[in-house]
C-alpha atoms as a PDB file:
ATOM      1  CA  UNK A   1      27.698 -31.538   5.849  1.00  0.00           C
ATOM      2  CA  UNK A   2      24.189 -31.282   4.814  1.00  0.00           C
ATOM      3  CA  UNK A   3      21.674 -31.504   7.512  1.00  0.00           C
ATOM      4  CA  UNK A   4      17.485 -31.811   6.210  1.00  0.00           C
ATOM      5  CA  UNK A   5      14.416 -32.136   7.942  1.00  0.00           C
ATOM      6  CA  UNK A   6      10.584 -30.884   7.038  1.00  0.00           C
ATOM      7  CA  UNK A   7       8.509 -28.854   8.748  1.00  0.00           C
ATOM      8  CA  UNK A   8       5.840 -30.261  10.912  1.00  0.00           C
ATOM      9  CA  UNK A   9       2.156 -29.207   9.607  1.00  0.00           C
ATOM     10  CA  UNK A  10       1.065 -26.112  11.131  1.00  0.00           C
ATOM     11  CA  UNK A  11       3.949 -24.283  11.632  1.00  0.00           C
ATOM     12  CA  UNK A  12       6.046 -21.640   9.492  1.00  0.00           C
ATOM     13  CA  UNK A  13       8.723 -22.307   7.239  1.00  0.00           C
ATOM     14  CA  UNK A  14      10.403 -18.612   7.871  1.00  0.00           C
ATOM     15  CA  UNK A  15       9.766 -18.702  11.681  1.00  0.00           C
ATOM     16  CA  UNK A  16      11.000 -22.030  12.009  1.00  0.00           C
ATOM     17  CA  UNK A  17      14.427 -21.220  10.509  1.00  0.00           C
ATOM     18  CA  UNK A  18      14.088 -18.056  12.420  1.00  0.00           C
ATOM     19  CA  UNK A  19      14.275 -19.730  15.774  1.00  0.00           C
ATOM     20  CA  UNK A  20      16.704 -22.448  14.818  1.00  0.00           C
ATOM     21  CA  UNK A  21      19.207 -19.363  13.392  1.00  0.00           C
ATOM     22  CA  UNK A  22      19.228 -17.830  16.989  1.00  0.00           C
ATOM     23  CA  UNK A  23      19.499 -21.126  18.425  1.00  0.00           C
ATOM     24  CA  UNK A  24      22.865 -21.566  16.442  1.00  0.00           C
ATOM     25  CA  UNK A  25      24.099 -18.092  16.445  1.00  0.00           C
ATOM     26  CA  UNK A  26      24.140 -18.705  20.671  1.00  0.00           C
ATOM     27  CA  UNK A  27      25.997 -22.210  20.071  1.00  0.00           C
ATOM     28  CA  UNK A  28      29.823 -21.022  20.266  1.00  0.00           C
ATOM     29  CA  UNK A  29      30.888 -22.704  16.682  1.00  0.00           C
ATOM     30  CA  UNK A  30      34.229 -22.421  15.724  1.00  0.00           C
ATOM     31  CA  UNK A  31      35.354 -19.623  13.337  1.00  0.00           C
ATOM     32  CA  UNK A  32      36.109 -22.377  10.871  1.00  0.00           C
ATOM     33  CA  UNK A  33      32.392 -23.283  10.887  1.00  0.00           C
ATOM     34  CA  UNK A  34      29.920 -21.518   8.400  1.00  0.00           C
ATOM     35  CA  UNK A  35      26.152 -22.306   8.357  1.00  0.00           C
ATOM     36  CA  UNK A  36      23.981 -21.450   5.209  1.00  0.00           C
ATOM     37  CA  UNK A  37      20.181 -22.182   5.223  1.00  0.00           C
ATOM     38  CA  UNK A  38      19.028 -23.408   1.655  1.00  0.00           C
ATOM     39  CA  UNK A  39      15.729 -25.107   0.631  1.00  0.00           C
ATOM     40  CA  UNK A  40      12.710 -24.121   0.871  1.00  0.00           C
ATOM     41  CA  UNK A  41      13.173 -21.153   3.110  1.00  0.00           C
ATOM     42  CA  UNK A  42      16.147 -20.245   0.550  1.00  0.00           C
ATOM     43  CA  UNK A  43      13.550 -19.903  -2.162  1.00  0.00           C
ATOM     44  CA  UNK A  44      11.040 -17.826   0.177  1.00  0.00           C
ATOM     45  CA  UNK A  45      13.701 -15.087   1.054  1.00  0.00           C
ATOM     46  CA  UNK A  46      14.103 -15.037  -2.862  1.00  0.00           C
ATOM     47  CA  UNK A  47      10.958 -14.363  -3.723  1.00  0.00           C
ATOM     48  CA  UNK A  48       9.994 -12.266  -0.838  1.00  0.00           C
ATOM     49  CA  UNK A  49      13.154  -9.898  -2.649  1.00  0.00           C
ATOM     50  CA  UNK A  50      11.355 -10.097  -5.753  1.00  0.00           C
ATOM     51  CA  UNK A  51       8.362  -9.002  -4.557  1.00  0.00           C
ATOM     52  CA  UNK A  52       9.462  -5.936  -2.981  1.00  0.00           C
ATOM     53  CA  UNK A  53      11.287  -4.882  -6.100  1.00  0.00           C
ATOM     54  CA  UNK A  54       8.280  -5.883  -8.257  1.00  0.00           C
ATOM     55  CA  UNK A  55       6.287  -3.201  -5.476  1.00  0.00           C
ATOM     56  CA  UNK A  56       8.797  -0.841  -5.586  1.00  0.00           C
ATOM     57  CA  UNK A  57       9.026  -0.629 -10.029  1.00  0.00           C
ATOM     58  CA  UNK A  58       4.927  -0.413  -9.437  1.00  0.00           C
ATOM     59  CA  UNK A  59       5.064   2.445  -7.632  1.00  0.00           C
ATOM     60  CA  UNK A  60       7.472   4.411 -10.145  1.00  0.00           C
ATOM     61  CA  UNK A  61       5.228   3.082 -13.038  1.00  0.00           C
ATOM     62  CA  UNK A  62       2.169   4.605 -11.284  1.00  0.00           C
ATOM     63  CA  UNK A  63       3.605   7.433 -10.539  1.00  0.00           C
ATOM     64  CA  UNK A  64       5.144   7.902 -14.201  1.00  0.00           C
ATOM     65  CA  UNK A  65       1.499   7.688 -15.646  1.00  0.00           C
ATOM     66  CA  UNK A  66      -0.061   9.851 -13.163  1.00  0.00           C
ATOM     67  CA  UNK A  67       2.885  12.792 -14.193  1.00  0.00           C
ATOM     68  CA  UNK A  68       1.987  12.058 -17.908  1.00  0.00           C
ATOM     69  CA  UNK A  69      -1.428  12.490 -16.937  1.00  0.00           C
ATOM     70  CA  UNK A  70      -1.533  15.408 -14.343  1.00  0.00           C
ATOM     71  CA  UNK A  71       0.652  17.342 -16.659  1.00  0.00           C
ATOM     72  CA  UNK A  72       2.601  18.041 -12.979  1.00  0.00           C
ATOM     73  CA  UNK A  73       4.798  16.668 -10.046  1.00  0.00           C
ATOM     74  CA  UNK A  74       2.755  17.769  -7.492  1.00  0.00           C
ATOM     75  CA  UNK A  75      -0.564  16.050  -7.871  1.00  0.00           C
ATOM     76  CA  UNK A  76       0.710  12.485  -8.267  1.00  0.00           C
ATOM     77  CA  UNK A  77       3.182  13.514  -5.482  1.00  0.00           C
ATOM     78  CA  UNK A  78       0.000  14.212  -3.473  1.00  0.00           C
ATOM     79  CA  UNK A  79      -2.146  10.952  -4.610  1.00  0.00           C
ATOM     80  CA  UNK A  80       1.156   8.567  -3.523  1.00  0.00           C
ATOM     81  CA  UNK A  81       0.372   9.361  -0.096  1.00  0.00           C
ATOM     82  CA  UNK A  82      -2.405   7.130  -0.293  1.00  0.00           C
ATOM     83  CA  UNK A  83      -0.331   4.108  -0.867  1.00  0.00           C
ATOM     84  CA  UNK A  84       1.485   4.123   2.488  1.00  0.00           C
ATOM     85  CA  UNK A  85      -1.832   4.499   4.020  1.00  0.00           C
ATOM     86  CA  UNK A  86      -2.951   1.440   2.405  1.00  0.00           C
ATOM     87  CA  UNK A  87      -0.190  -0.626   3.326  1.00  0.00           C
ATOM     88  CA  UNK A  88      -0.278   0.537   7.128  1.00  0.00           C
ATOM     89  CA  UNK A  89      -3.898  -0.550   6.515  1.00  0.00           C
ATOM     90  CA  UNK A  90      -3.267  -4.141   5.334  1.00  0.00           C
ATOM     91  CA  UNK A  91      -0.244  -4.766   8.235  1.00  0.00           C
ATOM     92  CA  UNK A  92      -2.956  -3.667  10.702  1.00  0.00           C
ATOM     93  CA  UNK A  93      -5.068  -6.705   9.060  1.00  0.00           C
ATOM     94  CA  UNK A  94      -3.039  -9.593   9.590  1.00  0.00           C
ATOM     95  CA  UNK A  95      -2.451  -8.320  12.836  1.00  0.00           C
ATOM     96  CA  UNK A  96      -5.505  -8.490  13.647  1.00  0.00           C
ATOM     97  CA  UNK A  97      -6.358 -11.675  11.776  1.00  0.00           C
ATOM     98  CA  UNK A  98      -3.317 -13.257  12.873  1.00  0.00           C
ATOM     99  CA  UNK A  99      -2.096 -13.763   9.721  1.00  0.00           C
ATOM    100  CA  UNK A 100       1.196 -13.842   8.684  1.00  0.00           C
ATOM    101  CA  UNK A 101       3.056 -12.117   6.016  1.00  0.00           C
ATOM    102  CA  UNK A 102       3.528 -14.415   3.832  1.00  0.00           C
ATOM    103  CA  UNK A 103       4.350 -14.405  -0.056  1.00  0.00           C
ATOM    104  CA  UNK A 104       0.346 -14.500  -1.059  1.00  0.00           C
ATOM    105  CA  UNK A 105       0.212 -11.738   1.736  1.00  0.00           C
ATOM    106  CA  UNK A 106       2.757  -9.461  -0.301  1.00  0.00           C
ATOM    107  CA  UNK A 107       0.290  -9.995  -3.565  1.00  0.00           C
ATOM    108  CA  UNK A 108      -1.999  -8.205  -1.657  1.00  0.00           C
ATOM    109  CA  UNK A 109       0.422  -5.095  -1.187  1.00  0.00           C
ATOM    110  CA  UNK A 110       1.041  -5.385  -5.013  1.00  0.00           C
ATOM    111  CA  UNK A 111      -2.539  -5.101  -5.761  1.00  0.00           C
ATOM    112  CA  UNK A 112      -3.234  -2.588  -3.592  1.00  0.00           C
ATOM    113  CA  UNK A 113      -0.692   0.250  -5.250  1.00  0.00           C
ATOM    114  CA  UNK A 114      -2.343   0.274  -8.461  1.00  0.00           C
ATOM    115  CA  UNK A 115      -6.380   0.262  -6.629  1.00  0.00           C
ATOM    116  CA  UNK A 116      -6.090   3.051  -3.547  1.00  0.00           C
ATOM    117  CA  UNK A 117      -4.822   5.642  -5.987  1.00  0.00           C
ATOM    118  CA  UNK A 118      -7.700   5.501  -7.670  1.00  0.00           C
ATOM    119  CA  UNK A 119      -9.054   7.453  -4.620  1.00  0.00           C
ATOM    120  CA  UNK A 120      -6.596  10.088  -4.569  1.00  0.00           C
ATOM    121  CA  UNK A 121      -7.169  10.846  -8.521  1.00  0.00           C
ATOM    122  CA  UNK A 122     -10.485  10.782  -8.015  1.00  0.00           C
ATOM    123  CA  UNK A 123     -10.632  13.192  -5.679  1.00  0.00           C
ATOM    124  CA  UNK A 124      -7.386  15.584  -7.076  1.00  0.00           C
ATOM    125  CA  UNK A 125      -9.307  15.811 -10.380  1.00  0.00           C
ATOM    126  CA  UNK A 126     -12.346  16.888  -9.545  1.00  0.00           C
ATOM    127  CA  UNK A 127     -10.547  19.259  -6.742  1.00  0.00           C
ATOM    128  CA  UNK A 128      -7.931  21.018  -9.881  1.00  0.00           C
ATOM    129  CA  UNK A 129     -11.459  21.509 -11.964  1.00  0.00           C
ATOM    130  CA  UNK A 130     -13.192  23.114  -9.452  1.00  0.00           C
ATOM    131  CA  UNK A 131     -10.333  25.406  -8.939  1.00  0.00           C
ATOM    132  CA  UNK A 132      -9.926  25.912 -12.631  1.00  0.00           C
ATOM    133  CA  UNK A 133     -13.703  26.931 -12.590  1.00  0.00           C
ATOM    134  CA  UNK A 134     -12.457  30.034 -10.307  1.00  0.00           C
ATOM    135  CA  UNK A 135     -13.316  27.921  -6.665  1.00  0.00           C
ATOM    136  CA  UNK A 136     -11.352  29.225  -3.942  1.00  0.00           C
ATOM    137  CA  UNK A 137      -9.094  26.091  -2.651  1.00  0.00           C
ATOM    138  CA  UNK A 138     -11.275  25.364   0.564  1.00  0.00           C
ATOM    139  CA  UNK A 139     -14.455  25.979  -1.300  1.00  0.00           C
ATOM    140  CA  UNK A 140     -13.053  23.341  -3.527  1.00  0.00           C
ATOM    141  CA  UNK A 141     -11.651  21.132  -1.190  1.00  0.00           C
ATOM    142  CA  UNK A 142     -15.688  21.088   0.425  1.00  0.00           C
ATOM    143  CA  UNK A 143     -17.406  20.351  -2.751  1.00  0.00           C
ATOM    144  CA  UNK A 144     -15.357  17.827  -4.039  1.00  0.00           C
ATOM    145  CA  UNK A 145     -16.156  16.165  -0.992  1.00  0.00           C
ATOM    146  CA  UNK A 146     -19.506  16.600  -1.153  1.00  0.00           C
ATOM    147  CA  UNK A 147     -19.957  15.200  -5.084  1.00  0.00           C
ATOM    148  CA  UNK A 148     -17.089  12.617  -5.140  1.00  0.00           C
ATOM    149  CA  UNK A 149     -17.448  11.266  -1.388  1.00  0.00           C
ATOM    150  CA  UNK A 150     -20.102   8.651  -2.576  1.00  0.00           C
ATOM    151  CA  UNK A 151     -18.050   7.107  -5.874  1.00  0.00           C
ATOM    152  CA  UNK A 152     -15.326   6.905  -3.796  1.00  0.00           C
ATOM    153  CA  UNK A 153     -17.114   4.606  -0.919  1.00  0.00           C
ATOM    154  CA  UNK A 154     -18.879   2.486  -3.719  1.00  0.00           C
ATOM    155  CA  UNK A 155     -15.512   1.701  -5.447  1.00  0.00           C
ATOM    156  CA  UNK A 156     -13.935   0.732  -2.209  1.00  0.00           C
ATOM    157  CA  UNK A 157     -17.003  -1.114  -1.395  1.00  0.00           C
ATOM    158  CA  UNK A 158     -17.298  -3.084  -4.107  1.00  0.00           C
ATOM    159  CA  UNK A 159     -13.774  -4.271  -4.343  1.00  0.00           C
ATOM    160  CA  UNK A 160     -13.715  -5.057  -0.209  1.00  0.00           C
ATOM    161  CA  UNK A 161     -17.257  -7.126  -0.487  1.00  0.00           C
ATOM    162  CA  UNK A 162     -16.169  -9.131  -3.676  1.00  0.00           C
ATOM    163  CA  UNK A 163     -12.608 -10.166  -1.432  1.00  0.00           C
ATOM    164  CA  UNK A 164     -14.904 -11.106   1.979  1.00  0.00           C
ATOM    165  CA  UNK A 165     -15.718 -14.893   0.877  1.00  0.00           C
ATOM    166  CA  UNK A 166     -11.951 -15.242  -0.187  1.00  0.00           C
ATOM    167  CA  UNK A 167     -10.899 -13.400   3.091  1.00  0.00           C
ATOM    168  CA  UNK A 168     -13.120 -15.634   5.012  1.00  0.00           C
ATOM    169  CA  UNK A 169     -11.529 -18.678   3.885  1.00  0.00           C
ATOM    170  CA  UNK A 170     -14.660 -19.894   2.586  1.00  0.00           C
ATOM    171  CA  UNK A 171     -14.965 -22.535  -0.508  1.00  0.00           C
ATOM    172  CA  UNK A 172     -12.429 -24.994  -1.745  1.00  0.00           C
ATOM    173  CA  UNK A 173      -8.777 -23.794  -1.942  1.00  0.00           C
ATOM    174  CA  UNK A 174      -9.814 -20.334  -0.998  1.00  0.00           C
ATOM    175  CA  UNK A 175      -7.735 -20.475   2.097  1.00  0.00           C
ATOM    176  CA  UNK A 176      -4.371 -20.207   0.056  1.00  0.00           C
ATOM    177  CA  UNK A 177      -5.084 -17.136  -1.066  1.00  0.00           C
ATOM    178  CA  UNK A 178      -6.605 -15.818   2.034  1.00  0.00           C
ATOM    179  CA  UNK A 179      -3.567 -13.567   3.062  1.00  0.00           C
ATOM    180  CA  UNK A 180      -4.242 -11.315   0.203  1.00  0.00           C
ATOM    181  CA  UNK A 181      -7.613 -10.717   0.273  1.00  0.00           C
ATOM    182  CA  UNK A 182      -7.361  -9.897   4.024  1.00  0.00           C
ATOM    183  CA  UNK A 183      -4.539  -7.118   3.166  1.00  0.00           C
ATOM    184  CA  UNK A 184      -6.597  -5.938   0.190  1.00  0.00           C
ATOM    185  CA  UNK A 185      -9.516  -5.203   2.796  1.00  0.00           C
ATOM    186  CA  UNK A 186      -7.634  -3.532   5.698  1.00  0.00           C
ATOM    187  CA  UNK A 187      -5.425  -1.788   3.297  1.00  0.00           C
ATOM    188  CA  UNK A 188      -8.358  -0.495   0.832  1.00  0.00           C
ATOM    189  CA  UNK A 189     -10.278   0.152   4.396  1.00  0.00           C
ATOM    190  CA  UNK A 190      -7.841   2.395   6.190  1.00  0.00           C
ATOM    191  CA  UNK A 191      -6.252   3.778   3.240  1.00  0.00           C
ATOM    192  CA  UNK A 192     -10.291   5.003   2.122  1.00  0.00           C
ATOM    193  CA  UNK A 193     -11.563   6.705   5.590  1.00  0.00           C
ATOM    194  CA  UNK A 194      -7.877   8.626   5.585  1.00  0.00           C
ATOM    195  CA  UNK A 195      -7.387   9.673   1.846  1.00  0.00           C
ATOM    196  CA  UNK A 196     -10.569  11.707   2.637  1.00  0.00           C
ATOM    197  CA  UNK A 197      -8.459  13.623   5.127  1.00  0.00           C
ATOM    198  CA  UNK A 198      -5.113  13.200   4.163  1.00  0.00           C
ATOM    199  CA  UNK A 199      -5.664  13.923   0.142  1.00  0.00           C
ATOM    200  CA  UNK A 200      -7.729  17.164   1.276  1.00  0.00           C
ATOM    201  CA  UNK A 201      -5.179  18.484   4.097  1.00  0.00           C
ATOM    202  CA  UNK A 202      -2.123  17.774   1.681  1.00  0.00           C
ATOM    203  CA  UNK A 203      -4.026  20.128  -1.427  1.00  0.00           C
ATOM    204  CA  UNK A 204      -4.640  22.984   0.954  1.00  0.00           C
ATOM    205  CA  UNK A 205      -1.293  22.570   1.889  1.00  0.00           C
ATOM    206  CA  UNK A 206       0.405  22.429  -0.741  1.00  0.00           C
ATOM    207  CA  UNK A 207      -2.256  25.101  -2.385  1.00  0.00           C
ATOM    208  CA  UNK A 208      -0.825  27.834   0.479  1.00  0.00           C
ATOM    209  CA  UNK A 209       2.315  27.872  -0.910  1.00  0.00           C
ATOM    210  CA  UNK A 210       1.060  28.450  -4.110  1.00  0.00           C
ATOM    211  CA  UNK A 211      -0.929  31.449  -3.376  1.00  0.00           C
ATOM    212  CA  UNK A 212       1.709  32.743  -1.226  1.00  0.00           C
ATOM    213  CA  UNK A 213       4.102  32.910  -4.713  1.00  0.00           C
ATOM    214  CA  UNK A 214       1.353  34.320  -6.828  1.00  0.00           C
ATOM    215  CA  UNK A 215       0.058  36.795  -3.749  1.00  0.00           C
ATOM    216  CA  UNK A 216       4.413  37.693  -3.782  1.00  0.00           C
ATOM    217  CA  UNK A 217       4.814  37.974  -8.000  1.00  0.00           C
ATOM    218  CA  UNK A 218       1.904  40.108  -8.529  1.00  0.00           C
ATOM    219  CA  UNK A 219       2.992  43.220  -6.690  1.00  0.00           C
ATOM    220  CA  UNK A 220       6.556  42.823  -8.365  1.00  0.00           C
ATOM    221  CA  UNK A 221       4.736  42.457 -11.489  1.00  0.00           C
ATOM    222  CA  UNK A 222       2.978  45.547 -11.612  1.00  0.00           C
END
């Protein structure tokens, strides 16, 4: 038996057939009786799977390039820290917004993995020259902040100012993609003010161990 109906304006496809699910599920059918949602919502769940594998393959992809690049695990371990960040960043704005996550909403989280690293390598960089230079970690750790603290903030900036009329909803058709430039913003946001204690914290971590290994060969060396 097939049983259709639409969705009154203003209301959620995926919440709708969220409430009518546990509305069934508390009906007593017999065991005979099986229910399968198709449709509309059937091709929402489908793509909402897509996009999280299409997320997940970005990830490895960045962090592939960032190996080939860093010429080591660590760093690129270190900048993928970020990422979470961002995406507890863009949750926190549809909260806020009252948005809901929707499939435009998940474009957002696939932008956002290949622009808040830029932050991290940014910073990491800059950090493993100064180092190279003969800069203790800390001392390091400072000046990079100091000299890459105000390329980081205009990146950010730019990208966050040129998504507020699209965020906004304003102009035609600018509404339907709304969702992802409001988790581009919070994501890019959060994900900015804490990779510039996060990214800094996780190198002088990460760093200690280091010196501890060196500080332990040298005496067996000699």
């Amino acid at each position: 038996v097939n049983v259709s109906g639409t969705i009154k304006e203003g209301y959620n496809v995926s919440l709708v057939t969220r409430d009518v699910q546990k509305q069934l599920d508390t009906s007593g059918l017999p065991e005979s009786v099986s229910l399968e949602f198709s449709g509309e919502n059937e091709t929402i769940m489908e793509t909402m799977v897509t996009m999280i594998q299409m997320i997940l393959l970005a990830i490895a992809f960045i962090y592939m390039i960032m190996v080939a690049q860093f010429q080591s695990l660590l760093s690129p371990f270190i900048v993928m820290f970020t990422i979470p960040l961002a995406f507890t960043g863009g949750f926190l704005g549809l909260l806020i917004t009252g948005q809901e996550l929707s499939i435009v909403a998940m474009l957002g989280f696939l932008v956002l993995c290949g622009v808040v690293v830029n932050n991290g390598i940014v910073f990491i960089d800059y950090a493993n020259q100064l180092k190279e230079q003969g800069y203790a970690t800390c001392e390091a750790i400072i000046e990079t902040g100091r000299t890459r603290l105000r390329p980081i903030l205009m990146t950010a900036l730019t990208t966050i100012l040129a998504m507020t009329t699209m965020a906004l909803g304003i102009g035609t058709g600018s509404d339907m993609m709304q969702g992802m430039a409001i988790v581009t913003i919070g994501g890019l946001t959060y994900s900015t003010v804490l990779t510039l204690f996060v990214v800094p914290i996780m190198i002088e971590v990460t760093s200690r161990r280091k010196d501890r290994k060196k500080a332990k060969a040298e005496p067996a060396h000699e």
